[in-house]
N, C-alpha and C. Protein backbone atom coordinates (compact mmCIF):
# COMPACT_ATOMS: atom_id res chain seq x y z
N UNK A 1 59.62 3.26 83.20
CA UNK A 1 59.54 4.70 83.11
C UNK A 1 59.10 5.05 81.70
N UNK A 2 58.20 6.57 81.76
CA UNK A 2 58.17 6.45 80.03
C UNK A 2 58.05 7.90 80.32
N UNK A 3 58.41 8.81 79.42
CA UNK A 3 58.41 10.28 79.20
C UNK A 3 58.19 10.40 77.70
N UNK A 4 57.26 11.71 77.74
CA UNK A 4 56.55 12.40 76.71
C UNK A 4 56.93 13.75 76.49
N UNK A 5 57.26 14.49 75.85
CA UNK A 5 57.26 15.76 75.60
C UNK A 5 57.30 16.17 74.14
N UNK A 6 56.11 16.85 74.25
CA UNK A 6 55.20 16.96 72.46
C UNK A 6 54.70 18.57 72.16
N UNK A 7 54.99 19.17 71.84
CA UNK A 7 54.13 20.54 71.11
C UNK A 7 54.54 20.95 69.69
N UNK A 8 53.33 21.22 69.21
CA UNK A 8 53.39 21.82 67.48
C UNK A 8 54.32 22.87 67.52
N UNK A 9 55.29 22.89 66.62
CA UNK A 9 56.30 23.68 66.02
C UNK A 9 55.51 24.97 65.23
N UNK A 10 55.83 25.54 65.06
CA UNK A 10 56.22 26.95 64.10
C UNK A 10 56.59 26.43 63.31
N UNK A 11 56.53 26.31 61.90
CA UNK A 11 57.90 26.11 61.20
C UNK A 11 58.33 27.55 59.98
N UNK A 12 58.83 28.23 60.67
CA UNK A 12 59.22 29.51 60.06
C UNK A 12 60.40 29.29 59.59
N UNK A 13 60.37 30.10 58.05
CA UNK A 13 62.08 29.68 57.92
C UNK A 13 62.70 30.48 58.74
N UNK A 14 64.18 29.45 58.83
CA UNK A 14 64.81 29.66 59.30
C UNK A 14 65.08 28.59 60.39
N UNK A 15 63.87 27.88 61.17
CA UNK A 15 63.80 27.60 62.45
C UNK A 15 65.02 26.41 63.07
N UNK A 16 65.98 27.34 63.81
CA UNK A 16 66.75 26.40 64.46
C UNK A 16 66.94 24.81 64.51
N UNK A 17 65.44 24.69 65.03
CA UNK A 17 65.44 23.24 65.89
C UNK A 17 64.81 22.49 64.47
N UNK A 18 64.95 22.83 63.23
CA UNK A 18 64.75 22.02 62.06
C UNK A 18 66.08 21.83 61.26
N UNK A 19 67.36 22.46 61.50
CA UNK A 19 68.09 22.55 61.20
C UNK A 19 69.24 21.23 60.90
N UNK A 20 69.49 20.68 60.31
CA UNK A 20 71.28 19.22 60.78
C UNK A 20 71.95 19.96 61.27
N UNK A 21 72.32 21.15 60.71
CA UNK A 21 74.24 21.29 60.92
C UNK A 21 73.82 22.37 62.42
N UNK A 22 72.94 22.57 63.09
CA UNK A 22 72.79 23.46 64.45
C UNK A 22 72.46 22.35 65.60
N UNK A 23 72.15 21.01 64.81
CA UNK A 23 72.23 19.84 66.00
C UNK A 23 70.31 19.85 66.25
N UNK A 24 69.56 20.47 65.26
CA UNK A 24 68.27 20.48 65.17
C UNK A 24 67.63 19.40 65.57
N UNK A 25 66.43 18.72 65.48
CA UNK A 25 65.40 17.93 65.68
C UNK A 25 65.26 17.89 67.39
N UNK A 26 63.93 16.71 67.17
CA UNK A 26 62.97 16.63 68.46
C UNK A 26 64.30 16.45 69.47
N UNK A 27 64.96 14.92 69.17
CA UNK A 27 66.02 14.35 70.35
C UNK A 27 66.69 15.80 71.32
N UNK A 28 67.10 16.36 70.56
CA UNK A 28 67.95 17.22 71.02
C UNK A 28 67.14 18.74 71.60
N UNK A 29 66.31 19.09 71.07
CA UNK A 29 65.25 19.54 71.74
C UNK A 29 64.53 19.37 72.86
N UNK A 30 63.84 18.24 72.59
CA UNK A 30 63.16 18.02 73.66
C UNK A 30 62.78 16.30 74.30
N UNK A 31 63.76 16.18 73.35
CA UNK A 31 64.32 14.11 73.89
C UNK A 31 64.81 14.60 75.32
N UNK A 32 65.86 15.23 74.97
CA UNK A 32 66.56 15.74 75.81
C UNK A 32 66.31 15.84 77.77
N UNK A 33 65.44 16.21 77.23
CA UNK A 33 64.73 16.46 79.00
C UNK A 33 64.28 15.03 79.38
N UNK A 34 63.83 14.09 78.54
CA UNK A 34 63.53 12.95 79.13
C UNK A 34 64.44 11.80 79.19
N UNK A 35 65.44 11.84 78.56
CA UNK A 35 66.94 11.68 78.74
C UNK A 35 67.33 12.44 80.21
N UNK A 36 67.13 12.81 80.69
CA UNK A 36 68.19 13.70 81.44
C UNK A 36 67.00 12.89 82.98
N UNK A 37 66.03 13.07 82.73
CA UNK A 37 65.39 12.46 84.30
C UNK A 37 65.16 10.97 84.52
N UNK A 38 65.49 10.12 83.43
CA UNK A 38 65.64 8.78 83.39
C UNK A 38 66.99 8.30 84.50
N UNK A 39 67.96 9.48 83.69
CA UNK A 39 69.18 9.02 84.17
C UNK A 39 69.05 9.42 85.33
N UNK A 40 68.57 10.80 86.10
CA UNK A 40 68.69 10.91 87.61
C UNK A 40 68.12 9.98 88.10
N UNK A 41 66.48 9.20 87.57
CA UNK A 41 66.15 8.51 88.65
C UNK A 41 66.65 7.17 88.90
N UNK A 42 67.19 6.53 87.25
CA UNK A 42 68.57 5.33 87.34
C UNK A 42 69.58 5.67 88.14
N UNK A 43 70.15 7.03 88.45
CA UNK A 43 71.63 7.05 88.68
C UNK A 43 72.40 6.67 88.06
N UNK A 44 71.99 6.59 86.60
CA UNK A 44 73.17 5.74 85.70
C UNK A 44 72.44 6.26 84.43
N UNK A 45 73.69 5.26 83.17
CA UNK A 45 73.07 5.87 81.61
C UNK A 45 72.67 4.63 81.39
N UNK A 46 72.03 4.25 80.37
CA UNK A 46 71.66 2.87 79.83
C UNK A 46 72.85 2.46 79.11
N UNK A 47 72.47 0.83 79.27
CA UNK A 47 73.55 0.61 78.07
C UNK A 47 73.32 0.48 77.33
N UNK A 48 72.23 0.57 76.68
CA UNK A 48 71.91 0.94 74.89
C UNK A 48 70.52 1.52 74.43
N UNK A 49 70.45 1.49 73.54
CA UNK A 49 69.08 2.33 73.29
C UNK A 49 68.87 1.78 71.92
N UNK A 50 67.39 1.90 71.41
CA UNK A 50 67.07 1.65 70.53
C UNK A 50 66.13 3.06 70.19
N UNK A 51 66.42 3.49 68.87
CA UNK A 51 65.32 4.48 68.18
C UNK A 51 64.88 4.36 66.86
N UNK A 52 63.51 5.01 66.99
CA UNK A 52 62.98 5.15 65.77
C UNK A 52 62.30 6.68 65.60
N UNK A 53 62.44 7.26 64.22
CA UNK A 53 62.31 8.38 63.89
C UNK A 53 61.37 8.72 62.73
N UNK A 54 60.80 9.90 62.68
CA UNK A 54 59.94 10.19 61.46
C UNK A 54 60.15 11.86 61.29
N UNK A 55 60.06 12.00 59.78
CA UNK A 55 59.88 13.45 59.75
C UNK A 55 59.33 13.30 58.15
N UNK A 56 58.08 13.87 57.73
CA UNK A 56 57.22 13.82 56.47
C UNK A 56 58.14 14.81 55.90
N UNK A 57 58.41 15.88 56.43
CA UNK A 57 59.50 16.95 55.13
C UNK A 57 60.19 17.58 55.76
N UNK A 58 60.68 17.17 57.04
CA UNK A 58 61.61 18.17 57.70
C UNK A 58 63.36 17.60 57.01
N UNK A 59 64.32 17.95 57.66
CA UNK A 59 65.33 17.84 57.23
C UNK A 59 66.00 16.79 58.48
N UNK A 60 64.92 17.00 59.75
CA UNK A 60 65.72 16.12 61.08
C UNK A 60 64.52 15.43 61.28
N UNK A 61 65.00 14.58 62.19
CA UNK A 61 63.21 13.62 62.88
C UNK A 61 62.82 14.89 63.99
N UNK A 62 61.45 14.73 63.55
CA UNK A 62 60.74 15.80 64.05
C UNK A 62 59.89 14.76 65.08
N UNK A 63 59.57 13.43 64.95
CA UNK A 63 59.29 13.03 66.08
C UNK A 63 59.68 11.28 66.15
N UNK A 64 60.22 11.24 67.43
CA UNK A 64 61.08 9.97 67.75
C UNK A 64 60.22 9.72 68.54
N UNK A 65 61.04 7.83 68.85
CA UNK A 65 60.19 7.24 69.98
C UNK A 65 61.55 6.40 70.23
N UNK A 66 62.12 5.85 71.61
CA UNK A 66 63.25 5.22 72.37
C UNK A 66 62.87 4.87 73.64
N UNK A 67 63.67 3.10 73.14
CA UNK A 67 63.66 2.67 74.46
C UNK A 67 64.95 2.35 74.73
N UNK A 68 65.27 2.82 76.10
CA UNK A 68 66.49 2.72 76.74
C UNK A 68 66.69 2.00 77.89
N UNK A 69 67.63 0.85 77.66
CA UNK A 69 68.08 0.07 78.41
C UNK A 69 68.95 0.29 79.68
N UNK A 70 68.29 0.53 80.70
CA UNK A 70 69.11 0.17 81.94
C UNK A 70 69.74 -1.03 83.06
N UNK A 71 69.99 -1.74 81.83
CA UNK A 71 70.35 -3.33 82.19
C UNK A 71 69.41 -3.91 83.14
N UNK A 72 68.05 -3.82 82.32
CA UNK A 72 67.16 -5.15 82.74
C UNK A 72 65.80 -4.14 83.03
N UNK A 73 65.97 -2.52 83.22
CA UNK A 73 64.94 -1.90 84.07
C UNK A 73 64.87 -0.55 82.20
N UNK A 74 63.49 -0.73 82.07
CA UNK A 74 63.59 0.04 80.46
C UNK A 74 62.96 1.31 80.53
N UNK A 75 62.96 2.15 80.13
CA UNK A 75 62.65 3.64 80.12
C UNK A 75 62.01 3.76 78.68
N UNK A 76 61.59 4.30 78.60
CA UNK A 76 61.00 4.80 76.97
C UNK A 76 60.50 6.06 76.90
N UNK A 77 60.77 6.59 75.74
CA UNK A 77 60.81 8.05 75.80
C UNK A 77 59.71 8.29 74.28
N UNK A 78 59.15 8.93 73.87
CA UNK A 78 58.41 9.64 72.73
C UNK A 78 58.47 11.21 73.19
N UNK A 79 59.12 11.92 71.54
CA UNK A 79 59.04 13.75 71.84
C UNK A 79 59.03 13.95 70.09
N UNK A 80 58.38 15.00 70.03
CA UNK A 80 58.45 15.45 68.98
C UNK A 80 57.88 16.99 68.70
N UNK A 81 57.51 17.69 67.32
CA UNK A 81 57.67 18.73 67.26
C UNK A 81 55.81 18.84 66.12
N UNK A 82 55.14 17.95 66.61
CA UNK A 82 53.61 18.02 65.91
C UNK A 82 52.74 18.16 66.95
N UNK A 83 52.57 18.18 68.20
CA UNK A 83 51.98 18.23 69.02
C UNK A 83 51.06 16.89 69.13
N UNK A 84 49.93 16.68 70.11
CA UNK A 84 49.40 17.78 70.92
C UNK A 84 50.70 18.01 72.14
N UNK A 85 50.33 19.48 72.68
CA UNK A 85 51.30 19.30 73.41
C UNK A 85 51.06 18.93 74.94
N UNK A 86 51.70 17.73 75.07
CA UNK A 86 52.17 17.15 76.46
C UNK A 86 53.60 16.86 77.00
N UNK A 87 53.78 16.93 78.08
CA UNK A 87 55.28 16.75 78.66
C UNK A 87 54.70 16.03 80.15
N UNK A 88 54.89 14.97 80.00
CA UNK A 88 54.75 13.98 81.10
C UNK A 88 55.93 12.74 80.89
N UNK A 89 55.91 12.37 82.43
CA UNK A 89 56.90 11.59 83.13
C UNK A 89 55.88 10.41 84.03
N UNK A 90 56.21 9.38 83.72
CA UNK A 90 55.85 8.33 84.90
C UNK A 90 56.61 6.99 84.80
N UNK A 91 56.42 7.08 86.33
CA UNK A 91 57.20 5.27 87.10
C UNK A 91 56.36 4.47 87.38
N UNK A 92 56.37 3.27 86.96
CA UNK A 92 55.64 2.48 87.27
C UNK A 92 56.65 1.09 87.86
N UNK A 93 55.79 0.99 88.95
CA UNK A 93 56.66 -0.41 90.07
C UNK A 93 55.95 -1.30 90.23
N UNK A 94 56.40 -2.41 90.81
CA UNK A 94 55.68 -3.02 91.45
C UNK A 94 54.63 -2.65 92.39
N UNK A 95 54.67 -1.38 93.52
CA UNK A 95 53.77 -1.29 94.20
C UNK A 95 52.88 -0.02 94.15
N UNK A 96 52.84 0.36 92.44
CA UNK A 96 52.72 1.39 92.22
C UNK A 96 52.96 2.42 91.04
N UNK A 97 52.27 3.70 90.74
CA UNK A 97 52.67 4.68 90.01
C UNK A 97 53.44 5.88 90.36
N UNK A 98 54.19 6.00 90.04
CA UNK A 98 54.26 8.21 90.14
C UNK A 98 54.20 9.19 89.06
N UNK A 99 53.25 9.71 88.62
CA UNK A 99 52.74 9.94 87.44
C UNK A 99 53.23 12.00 87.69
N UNK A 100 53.84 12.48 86.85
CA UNK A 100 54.32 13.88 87.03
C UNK A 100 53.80 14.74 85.46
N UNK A 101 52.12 15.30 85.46
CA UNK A 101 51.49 15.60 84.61
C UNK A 101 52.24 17.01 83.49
N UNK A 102 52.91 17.56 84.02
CA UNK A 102 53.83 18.85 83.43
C UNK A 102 55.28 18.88 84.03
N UNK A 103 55.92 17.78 83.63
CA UNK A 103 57.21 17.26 83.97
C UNK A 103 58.52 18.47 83.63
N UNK A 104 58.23 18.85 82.19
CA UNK A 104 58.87 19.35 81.82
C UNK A 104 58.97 21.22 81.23
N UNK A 105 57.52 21.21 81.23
CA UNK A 105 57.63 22.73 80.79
C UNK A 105 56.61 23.40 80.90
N UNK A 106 56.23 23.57 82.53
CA UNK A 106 55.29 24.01 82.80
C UNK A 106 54.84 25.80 82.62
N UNK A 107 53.62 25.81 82.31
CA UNK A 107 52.96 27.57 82.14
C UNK A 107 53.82 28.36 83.65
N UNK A 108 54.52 29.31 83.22
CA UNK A 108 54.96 30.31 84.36
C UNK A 108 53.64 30.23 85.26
N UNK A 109 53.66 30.43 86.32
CA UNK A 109 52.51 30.93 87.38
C UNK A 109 51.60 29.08 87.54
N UNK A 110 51.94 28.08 86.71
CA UNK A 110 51.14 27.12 87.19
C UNK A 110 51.75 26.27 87.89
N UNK A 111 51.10 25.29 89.14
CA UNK A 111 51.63 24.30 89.44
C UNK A 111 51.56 23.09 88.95
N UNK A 112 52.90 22.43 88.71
CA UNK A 112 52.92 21.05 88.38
C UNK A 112 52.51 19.97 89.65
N UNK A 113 51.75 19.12 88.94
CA UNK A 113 51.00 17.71 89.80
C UNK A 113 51.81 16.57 89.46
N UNK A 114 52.05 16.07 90.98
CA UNK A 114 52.72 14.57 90.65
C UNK A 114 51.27 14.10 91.59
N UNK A 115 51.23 12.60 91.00
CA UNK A 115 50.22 12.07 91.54
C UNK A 115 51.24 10.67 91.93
N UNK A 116 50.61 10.19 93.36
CA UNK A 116 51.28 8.59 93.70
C UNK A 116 50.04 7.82 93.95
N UNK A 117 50.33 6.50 93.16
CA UNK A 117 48.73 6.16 92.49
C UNK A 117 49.58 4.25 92.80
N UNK A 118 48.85 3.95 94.51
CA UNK A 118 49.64 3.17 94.99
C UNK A 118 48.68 1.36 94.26
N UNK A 119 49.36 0.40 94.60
CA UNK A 119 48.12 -0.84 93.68
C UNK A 119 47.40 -1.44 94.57
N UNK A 120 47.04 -0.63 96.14
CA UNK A 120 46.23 -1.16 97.06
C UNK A 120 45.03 0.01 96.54
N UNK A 121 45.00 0.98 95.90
CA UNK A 121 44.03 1.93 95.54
C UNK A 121 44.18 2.98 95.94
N UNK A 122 45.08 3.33 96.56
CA UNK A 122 45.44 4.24 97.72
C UNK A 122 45.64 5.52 96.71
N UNK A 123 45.02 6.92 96.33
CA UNK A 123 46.15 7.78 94.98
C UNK A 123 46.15 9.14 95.96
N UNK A 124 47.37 9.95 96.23
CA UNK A 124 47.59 11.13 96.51
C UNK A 124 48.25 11.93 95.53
N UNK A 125 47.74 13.48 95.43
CA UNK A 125 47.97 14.28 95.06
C UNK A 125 48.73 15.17 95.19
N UNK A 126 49.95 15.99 94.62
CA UNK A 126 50.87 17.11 95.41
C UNK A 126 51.32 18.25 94.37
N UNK A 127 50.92 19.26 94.55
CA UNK A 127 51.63 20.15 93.70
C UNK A 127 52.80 20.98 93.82
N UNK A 128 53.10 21.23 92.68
CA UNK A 128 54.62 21.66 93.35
C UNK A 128 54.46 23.38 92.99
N UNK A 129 54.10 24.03 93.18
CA UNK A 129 53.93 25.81 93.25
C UNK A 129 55.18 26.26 93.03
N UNK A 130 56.65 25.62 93.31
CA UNK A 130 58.15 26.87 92.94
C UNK A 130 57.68 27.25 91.52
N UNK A 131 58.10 28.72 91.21
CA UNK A 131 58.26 29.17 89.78
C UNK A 131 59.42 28.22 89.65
N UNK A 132 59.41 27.75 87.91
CA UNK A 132 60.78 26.86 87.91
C UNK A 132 61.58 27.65 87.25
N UNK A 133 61.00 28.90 86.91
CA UNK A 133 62.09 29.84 85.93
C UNK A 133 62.99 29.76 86.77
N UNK A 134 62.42 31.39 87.71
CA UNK A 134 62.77 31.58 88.87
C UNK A 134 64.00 30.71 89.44
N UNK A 135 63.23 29.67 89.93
CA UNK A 135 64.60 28.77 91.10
C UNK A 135 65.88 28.93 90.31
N UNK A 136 65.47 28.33 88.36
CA UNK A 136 66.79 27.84 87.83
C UNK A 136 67.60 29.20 87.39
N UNK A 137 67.02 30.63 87.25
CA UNK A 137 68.17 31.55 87.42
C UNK A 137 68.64 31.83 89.30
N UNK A 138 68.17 31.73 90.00
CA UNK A 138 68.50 31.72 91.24
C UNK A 138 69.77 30.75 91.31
N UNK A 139 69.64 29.48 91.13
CA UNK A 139 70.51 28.35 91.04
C UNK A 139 71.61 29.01 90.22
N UNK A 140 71.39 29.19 88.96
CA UNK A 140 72.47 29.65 88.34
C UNK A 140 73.52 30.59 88.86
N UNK A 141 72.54 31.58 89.43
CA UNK A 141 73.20 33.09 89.98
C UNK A 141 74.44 32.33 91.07
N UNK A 142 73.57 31.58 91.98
CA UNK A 142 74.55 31.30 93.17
C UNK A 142 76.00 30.17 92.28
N UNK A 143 76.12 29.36 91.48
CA UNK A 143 77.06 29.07 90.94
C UNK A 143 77.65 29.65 90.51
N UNK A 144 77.15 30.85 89.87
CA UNK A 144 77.77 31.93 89.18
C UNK A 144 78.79 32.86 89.72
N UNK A 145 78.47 33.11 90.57
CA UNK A 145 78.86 33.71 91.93
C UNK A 145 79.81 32.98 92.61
N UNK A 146 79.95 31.66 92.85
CA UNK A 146 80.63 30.97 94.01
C UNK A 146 82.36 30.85 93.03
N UNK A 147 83.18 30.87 94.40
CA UNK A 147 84.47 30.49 94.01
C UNK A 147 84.90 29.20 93.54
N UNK A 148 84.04 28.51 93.68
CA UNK A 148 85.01 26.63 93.47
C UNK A 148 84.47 26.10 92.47
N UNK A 149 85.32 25.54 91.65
CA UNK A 149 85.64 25.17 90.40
C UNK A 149 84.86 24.19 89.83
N UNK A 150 84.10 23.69 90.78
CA UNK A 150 83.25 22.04 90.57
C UNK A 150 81.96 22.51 90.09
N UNK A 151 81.94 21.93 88.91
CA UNK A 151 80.64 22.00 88.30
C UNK A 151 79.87 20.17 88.17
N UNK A 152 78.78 20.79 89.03
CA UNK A 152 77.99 19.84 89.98
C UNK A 152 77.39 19.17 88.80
N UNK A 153 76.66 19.84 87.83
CA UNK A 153 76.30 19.34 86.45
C UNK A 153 76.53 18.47 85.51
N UNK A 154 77.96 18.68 85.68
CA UNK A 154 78.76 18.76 84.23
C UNK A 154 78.53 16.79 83.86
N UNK A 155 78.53 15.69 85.02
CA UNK A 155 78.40 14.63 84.83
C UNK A 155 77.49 14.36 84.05
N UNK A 156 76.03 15.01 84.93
CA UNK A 156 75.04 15.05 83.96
C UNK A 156 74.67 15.47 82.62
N UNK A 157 75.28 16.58 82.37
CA UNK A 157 75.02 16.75 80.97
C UNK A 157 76.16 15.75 80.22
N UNK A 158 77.16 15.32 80.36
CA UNK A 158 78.06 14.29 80.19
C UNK A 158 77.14 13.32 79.47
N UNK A 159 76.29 12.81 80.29
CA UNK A 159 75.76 11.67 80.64
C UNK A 159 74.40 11.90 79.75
N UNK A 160 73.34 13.22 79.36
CA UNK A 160 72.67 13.04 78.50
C UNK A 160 73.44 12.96 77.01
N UNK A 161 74.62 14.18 76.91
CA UNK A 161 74.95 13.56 75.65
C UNK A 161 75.16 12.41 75.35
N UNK A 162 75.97 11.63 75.83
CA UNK A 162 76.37 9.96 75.59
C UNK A 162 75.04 9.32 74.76
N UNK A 163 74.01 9.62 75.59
CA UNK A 163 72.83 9.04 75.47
C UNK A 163 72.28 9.32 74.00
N UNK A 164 72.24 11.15 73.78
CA UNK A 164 71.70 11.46 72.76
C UNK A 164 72.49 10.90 71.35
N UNK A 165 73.82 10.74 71.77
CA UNK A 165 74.62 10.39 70.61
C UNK A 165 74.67 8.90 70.38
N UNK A 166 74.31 7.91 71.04
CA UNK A 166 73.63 6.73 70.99
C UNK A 166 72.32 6.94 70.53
N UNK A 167 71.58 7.75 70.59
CA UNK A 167 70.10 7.10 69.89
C UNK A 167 69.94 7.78 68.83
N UNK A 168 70.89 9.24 68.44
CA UNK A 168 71.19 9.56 66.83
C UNK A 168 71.69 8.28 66.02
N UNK A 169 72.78 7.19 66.86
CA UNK A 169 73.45 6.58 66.45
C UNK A 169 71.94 5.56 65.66
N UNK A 170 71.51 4.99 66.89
CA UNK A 170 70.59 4.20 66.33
C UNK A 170 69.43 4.37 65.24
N UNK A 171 69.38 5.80 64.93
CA UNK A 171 68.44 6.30 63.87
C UNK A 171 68.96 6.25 62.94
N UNK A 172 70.15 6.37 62.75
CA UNK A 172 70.80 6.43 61.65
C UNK A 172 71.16 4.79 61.20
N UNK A 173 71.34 3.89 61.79
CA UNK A 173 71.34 2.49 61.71
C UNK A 173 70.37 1.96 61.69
N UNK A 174 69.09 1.99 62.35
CA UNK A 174 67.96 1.15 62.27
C UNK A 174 68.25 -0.09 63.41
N UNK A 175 68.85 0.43 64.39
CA UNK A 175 69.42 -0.89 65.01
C UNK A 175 69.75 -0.61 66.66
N UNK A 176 69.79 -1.21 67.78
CA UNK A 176 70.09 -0.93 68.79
C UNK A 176 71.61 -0.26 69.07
N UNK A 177 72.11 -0.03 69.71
CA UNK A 177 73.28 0.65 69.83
C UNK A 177 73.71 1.19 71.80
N UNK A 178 74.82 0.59 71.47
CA UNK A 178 75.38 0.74 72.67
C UNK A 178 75.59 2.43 73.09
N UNK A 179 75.47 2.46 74.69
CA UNK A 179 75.81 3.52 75.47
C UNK A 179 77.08 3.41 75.60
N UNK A 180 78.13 4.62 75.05
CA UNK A 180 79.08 4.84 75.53
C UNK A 180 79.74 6.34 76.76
N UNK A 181 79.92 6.21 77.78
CA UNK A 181 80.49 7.06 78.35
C UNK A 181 81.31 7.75 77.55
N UNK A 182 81.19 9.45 78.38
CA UNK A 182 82.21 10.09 77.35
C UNK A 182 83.53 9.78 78.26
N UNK A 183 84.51 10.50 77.69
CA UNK A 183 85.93 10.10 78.40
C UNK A 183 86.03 11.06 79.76
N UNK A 184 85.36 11.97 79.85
CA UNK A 184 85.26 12.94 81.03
C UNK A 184 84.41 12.51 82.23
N UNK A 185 83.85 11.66 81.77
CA UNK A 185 82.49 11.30 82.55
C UNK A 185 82.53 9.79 83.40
């Protein structure tokens, strides 16, 4: 698996996502999202990760690159805050690609393309037309709304922090670093 998500920053003072003490840089920005669909399509977190980081004068890494271990099956992620901007996702198998061209943050009103790009030659095309604003306040509303206490989420975001706080870990070490579950999770 490998995920991308890249666009040029603003850098106005002030700006949040340049910040340490607001939890600033790329990872947490926009690592984040490719963290978060690794693990749905593992069903699991890795058990370790390795990162590397750069930032010419920011105060956080403004752009990382990680590979994350899912005991034996590796994911790798690159995001940062220089552009150009892309946000892509792809699997690659044995019998095959699934390549998802605007994975993560697509133009309101456009459709995102997954392409399945099979190794007999075979490639189909599919777009996906939901507004994704849309669905995810819809989604929200109806949780929002409902009586029962279970938040369907909560594993998952569980489960990207762990992750993100393992590959801060490893930036800050220069060194691989274990996945730890949080205690809730």
């Amino acid at each position: 698996m490998h995920a991308r998500f890249h666009f040029v920053m603003n850098r106005a003072p002030g700006e949040v996502r340049l910040q340490p003490g607001l939890e600033g840089g790329a990872v947490n920005d926009v690592g984040c999202y490719a963290i978060d669909i690794m693990n749905m399509v593992m069903g699991s977190l890795p058990s370790s990760v390795y990162a590397k980081g750069t930032s010419p004068s920011d105060p956080v890494e403004t752009t990382v690159a990680a590979i994350l271990d899912y005991d034996g099956v590796l994911g790798t992620l690159d995001c940062g805050f220089d552009g150009p901007r892309t946000n892509t996702f792809q699997i690659i198998g044995t019998e095959g690609q699934i390549t998802l061209d605007t994975a993560f943050d697509p133009d309101p009103g456009d459709s995102a393309r997954v392409r399945v790009s099979l190794r007999n030659g075979h490639t189909e095309d599919f777009d996906i037309t939901e507004d994704h604003f849309k669905a995810e306040i819809e989604r929200f509303s109806v949780r929002a709304r409902s009586s029962g206490s279970e938040f369907v989420d909560r594993e998952l975001t569980e489960q990207n922090l762990a992750v993100r706080l393992a590959v801060h870990e490893s930036l800050a070490a220069g060194l691989p670093c274990k996945v730890r579950a949080s205690e809730g999770g």
